[in-house]
PDB file of N, CA and C in Angstrom:
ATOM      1  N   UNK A   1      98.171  91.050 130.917  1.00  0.00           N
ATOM      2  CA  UNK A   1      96.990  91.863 130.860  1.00  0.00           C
ATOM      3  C   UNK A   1      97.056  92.913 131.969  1.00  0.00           C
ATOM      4  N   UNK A   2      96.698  93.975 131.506  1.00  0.00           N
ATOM      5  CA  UNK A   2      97.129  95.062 132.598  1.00  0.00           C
ATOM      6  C   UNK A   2      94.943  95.900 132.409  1.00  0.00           C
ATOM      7  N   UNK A   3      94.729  96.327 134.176  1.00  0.00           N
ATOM      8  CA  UNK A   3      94.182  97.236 133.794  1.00  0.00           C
ATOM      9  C   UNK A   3      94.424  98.613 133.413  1.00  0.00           C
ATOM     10  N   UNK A   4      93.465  99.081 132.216  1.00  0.00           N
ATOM     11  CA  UNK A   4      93.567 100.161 131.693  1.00  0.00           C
ATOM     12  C   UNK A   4      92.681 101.455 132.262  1.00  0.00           C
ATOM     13  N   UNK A   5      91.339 101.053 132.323  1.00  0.00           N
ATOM     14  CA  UNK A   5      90.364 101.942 132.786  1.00  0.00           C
ATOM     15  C   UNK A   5      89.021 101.368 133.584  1.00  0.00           C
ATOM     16  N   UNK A   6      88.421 101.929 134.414  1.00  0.00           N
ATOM     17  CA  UNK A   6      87.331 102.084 135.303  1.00  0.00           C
ATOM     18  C   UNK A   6      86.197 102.700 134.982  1.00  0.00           C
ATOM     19  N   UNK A   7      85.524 102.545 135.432  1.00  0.00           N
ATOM     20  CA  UNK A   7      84.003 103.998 135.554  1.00  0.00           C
ATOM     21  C   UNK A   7      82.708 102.889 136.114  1.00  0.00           C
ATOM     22  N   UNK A   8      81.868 104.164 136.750  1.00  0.00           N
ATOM     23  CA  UNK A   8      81.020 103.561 137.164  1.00  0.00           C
ATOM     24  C   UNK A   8      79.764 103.300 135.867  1.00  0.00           C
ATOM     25  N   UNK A   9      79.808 104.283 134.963  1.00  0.00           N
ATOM     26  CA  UNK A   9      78.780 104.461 133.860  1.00  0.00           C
ATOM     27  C   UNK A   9      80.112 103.070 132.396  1.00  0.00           C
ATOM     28  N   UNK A  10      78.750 102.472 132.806  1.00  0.00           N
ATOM     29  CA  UNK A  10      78.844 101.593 131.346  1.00  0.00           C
ATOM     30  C   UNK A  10      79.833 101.771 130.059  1.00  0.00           C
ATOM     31  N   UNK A  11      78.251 102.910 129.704  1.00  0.00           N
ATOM     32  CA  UNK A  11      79.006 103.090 128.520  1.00  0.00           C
ATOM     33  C   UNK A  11      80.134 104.111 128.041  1.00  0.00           C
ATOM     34  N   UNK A  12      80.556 104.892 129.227  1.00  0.00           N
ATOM     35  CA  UNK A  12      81.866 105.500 129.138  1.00  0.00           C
ATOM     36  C   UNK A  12      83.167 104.493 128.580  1.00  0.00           C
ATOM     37  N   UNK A  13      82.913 103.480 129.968  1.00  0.00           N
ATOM     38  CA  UNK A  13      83.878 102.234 129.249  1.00  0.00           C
ATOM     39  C   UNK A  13      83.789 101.562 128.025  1.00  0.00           C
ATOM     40  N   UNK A  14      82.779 101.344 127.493  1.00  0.00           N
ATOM     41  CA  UNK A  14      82.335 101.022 126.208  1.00  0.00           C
ATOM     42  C   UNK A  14      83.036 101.909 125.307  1.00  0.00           C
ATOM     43  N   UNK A  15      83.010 103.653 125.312  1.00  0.00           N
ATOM     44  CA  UNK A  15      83.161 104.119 124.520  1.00  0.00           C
ATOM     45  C   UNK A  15      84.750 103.889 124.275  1.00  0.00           C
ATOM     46  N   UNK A  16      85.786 104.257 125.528  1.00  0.00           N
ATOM     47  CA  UNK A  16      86.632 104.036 125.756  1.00  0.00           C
ATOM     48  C   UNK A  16      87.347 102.871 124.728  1.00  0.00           C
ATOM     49  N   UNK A  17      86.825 101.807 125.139  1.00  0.00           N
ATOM     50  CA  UNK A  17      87.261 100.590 124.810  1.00  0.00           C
ATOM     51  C   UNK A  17      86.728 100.458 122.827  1.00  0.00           C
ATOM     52  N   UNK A  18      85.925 101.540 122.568  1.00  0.00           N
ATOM     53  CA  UNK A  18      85.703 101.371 120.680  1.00  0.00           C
ATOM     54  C   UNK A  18      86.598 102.187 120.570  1.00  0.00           C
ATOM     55  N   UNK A  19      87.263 103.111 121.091  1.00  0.00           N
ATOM     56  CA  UNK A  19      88.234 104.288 120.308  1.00  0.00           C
ATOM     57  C   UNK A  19      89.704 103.541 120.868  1.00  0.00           C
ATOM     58  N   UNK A  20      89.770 102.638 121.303  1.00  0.00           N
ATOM     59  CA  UNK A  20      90.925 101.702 121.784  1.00  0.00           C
ATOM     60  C   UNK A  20      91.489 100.648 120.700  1.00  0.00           C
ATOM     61  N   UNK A  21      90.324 100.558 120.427  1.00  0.00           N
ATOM     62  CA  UNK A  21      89.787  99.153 119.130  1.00  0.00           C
ATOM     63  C   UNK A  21      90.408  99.762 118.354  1.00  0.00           C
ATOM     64  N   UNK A  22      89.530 101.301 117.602  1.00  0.00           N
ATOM     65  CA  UNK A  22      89.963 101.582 116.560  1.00  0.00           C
ATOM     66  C   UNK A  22      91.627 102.175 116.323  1.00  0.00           C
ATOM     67  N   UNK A  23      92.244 102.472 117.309  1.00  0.00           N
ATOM     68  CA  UNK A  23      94.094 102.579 116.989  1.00  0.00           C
ATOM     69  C   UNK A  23      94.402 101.350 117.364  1.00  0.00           C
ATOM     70  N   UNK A  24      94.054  99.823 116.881  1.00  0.00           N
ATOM     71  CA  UNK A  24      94.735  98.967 116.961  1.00  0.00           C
ATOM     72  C   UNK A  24      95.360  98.562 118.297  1.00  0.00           C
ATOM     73  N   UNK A  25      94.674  98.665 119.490  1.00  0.00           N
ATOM     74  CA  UNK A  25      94.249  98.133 120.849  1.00  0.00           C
ATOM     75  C   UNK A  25      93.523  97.021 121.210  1.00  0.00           C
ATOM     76  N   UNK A  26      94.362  96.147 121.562  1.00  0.00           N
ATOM     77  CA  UNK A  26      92.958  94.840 121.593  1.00  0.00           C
ATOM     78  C   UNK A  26      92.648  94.599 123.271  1.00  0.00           C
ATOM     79  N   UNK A  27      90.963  95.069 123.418  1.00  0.00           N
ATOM     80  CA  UNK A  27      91.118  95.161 125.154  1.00  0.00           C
ATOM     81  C   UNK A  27      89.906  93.934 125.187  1.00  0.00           C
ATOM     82  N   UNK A  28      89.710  93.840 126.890  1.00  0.00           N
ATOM     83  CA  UNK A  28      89.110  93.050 127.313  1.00  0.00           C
ATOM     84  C   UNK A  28      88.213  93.559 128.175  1.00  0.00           C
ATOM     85  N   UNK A  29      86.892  93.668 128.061  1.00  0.00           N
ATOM     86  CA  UNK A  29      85.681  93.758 129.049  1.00  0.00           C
ATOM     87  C   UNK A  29      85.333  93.164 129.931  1.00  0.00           C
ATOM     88  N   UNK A  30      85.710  93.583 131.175  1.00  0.00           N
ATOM     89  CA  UNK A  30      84.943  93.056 132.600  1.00  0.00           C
ATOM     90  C   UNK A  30      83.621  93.290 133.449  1.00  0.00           C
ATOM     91  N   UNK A  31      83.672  92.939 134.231  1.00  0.00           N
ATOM     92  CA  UNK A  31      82.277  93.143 135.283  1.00  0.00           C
ATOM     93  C   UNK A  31      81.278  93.991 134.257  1.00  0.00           C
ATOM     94  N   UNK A  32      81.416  93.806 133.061  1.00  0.00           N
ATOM     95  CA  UNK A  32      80.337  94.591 132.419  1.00  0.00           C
ATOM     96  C   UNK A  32      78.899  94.033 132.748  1.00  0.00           C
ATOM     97  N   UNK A  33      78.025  93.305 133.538  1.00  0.00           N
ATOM     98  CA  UNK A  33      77.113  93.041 134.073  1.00  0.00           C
ATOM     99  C   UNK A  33      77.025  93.154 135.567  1.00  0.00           C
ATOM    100  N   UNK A  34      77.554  92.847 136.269  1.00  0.00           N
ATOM    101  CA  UNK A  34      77.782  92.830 137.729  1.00  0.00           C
ATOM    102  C   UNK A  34      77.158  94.028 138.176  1.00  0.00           C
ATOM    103  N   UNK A  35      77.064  95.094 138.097  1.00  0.00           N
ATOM    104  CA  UNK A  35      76.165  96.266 138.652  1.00  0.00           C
ATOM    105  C   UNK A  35      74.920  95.434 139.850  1.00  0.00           C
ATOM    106  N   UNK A  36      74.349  94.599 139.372  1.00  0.00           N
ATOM    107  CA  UNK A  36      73.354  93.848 139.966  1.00  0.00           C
ATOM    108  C   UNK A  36      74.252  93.459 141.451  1.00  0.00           C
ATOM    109  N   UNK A  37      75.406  93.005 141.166  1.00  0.00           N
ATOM    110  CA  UNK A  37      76.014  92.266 142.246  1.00  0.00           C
ATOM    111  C   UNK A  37      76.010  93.362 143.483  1.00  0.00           C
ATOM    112  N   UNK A  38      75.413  94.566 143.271  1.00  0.00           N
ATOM    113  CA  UNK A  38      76.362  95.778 144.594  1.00  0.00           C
ATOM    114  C   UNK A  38      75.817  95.206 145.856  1.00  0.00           C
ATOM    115  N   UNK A  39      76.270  95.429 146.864  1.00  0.00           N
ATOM    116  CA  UNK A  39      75.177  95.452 148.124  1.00  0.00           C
ATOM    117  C   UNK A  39      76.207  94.086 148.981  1.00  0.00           C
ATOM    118  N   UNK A  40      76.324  92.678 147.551  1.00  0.00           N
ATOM    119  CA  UNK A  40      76.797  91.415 148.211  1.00  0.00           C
ATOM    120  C   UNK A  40      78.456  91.924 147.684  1.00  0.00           C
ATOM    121  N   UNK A  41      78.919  92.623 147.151  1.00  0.00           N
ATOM    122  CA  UNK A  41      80.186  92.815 146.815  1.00  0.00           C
ATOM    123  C   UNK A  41      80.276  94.257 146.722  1.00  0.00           C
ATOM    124  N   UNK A  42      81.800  94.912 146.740  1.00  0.00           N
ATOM    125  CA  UNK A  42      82.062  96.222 147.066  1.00  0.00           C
ATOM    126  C   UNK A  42      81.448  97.189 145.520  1.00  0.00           C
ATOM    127  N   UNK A  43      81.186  97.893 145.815  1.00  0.00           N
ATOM    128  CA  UNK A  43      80.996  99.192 144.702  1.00  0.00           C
ATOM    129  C   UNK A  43      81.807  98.925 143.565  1.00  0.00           C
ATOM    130  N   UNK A  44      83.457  99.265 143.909  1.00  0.00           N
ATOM    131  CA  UNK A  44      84.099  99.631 143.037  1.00  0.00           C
ATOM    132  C   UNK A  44      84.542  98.257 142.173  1.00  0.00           C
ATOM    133  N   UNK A  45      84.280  96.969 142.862  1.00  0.00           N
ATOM    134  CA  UNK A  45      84.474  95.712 142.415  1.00  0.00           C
ATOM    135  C   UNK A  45      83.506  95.271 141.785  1.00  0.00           C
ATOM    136  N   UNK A  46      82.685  95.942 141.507  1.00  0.00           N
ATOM    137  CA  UNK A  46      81.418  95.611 140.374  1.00  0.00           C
ATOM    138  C   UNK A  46      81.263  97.103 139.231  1.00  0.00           C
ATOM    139  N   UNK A  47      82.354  97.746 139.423  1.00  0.00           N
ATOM    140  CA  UNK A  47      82.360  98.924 137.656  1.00  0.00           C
ATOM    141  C   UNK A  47      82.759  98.045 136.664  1.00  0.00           C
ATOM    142  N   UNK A  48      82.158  98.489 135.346  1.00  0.00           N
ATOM    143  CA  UNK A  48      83.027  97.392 134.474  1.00  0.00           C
ATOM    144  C   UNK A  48      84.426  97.686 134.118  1.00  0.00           C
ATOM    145  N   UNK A  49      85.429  96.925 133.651  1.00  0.00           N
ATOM    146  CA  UNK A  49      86.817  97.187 133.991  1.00  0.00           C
ATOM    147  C   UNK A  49      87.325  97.190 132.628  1.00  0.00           C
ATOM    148  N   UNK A  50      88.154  98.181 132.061  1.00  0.00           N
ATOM    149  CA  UNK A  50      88.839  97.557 130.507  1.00  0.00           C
ATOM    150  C   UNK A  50      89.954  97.346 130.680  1.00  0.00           C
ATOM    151  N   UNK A  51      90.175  96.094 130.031  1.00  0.00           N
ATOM    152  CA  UNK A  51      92.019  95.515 130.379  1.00  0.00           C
ATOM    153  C   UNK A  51      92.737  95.387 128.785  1.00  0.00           C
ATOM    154  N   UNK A  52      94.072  95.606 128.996  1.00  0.00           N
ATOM    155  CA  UNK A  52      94.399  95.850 127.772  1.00  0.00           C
ATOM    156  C   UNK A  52      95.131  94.209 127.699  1.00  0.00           C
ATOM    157  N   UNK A  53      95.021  93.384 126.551  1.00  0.00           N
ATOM    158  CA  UNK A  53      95.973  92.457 126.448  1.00  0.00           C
ATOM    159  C   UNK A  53      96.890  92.373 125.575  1.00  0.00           C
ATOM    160  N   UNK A  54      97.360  93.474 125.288  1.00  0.00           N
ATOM    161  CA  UNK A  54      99.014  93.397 124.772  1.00  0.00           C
ATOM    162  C   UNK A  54      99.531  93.941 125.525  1.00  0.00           C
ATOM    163  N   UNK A  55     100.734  93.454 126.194  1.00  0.00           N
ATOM    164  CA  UNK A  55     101.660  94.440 126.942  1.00  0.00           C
ATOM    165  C   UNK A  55     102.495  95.468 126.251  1.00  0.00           C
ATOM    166  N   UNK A  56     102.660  95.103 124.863  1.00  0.00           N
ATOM    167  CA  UNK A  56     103.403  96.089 124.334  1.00  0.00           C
ATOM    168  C   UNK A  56     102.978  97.780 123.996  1.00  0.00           C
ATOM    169  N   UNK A  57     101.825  97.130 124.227  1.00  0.00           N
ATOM    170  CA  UNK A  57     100.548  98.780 123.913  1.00  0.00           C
ATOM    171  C   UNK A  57     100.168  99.334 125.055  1.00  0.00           C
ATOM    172  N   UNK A  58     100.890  98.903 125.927  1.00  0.00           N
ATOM    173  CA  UNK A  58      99.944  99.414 127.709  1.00  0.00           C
ATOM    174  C   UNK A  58     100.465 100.976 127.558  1.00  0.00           C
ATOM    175  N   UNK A  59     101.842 101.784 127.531  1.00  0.00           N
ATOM    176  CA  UNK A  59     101.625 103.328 127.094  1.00  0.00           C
ATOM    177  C   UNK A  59     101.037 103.917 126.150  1.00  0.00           C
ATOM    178  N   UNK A  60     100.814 103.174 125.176  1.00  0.00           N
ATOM    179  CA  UNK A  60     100.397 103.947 124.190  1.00  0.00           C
ATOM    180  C   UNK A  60      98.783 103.815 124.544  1.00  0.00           C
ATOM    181  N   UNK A  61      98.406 102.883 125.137  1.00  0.00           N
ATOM    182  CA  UNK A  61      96.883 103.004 125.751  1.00  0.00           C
ATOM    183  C   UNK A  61      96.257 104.244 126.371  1.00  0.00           C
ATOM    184  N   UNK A  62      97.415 104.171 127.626  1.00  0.00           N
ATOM    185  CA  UNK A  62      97.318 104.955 128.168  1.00  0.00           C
ATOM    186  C   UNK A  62      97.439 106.420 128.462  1.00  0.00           C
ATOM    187  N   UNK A  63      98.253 106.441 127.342  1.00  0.00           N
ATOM    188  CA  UNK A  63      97.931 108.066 126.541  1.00  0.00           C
ATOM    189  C   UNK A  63      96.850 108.302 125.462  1.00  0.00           C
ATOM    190  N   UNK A  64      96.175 107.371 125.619  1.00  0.00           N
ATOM    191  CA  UNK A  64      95.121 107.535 124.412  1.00  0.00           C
ATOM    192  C   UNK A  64      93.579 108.442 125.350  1.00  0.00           C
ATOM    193  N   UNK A  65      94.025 107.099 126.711  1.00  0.00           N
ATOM    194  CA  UNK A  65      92.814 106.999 127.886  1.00  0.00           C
ATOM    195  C   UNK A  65      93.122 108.739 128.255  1.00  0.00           C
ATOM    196  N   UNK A  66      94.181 109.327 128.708  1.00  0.00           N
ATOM    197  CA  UNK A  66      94.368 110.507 128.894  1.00  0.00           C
ATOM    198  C   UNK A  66      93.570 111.321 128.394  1.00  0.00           C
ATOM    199  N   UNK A  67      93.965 111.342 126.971  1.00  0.00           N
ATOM    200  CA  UNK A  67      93.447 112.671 126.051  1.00  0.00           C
ATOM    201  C   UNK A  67      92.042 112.250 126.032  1.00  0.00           C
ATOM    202  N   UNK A  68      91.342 110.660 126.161  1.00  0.00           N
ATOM    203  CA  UNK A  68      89.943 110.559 125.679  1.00  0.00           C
ATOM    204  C   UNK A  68      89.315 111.048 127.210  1.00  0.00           C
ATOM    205  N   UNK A  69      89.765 111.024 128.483  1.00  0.00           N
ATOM    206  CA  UNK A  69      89.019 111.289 129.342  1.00  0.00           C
ATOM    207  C   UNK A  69      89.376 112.721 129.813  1.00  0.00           C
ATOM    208  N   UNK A  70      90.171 113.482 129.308  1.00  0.00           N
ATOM    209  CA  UNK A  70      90.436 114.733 129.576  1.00  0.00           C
ATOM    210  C   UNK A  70      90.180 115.713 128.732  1.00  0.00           C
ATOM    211  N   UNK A  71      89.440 115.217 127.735  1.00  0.00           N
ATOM    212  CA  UNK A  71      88.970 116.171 126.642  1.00  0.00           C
ATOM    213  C   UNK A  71      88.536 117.265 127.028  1.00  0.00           C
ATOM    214  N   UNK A  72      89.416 118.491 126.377  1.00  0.00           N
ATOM    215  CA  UNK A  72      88.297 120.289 126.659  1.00  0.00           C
ATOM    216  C   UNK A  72      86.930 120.037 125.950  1.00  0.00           C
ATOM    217  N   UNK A  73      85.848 120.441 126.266  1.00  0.00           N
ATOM    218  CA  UNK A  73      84.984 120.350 125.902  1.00  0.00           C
ATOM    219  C   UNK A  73      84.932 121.600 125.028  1.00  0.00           C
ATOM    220  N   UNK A  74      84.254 121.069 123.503  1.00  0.00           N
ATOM    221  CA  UNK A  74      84.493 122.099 122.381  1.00  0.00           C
ATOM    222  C   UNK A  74      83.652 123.489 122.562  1.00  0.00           C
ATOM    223  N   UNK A  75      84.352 124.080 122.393  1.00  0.00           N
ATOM    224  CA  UNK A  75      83.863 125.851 122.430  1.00  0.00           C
ATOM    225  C   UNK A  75      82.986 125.811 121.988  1.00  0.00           C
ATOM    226  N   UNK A  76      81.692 127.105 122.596  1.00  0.00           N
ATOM    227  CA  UNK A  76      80.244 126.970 121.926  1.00  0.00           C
ATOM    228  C   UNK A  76      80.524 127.373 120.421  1.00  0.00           C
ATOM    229  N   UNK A  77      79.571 127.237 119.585  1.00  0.00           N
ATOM    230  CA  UNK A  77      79.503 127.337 118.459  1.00  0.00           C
ATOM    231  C   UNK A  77      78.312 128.091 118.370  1.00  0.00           C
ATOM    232  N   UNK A  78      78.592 129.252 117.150  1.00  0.00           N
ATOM    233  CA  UNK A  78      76.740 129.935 116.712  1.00  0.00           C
ATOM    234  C   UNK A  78      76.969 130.256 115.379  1.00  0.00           C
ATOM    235  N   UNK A  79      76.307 129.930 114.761  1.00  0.00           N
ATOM    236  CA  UNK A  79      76.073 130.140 112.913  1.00  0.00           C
ATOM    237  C   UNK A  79      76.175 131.824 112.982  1.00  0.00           C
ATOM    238  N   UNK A  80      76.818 131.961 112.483  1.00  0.00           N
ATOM    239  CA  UNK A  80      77.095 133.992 112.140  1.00  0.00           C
ATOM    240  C   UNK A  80      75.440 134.062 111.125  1.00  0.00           C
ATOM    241  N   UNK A  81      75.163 133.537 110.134  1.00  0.00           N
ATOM    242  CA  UNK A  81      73.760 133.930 110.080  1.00  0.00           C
ATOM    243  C   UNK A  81      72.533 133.632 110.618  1.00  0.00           C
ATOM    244  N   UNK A  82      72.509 133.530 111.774  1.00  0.00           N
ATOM    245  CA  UNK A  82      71.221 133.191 112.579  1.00  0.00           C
ATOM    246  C   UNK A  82      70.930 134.162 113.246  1.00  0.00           C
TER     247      UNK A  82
END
């Protein structure tokens, strides 16, 4: 089991971890509650954590995590008849 990804926001990792699912990624959710824990344990040891458990998929994960967290954000858009 390797970690794959971090964040302090929830459901980033959440999202992460459904578009992981869907190319046939099977991951594992951590500290997804622990937020509560901060203060008695470090910051970054209470984000929730996604771990991948196939080793055979750990690059191909991780080029997935790339493009999903480095996305250009799509060019504005305006209806030509408005």
């Amino acid at each position: 089991m390797k970690l794959i990804y971090t964040h302090e926001n929830r459901l980033l990792v959440s999202n992460v971890k459904n578009l992981l699912e869907q190319n046939g990624i099977e991951t594992l959710l951590k500290n997804e509650f622990s937020q509560g824990a901060m203060g008695e344990l470090a910051i970054f040891e209470c984000w929730p954590q996604l771990w991948i458990t196939q080793e055979g998929k750990f690059e191909r994960a991780k080029k997935l995590v790339h493009e999903i967290t480095h996305a250009q954000a799509l060019p504005s858009w305006f209806c030509c008849q408005c």
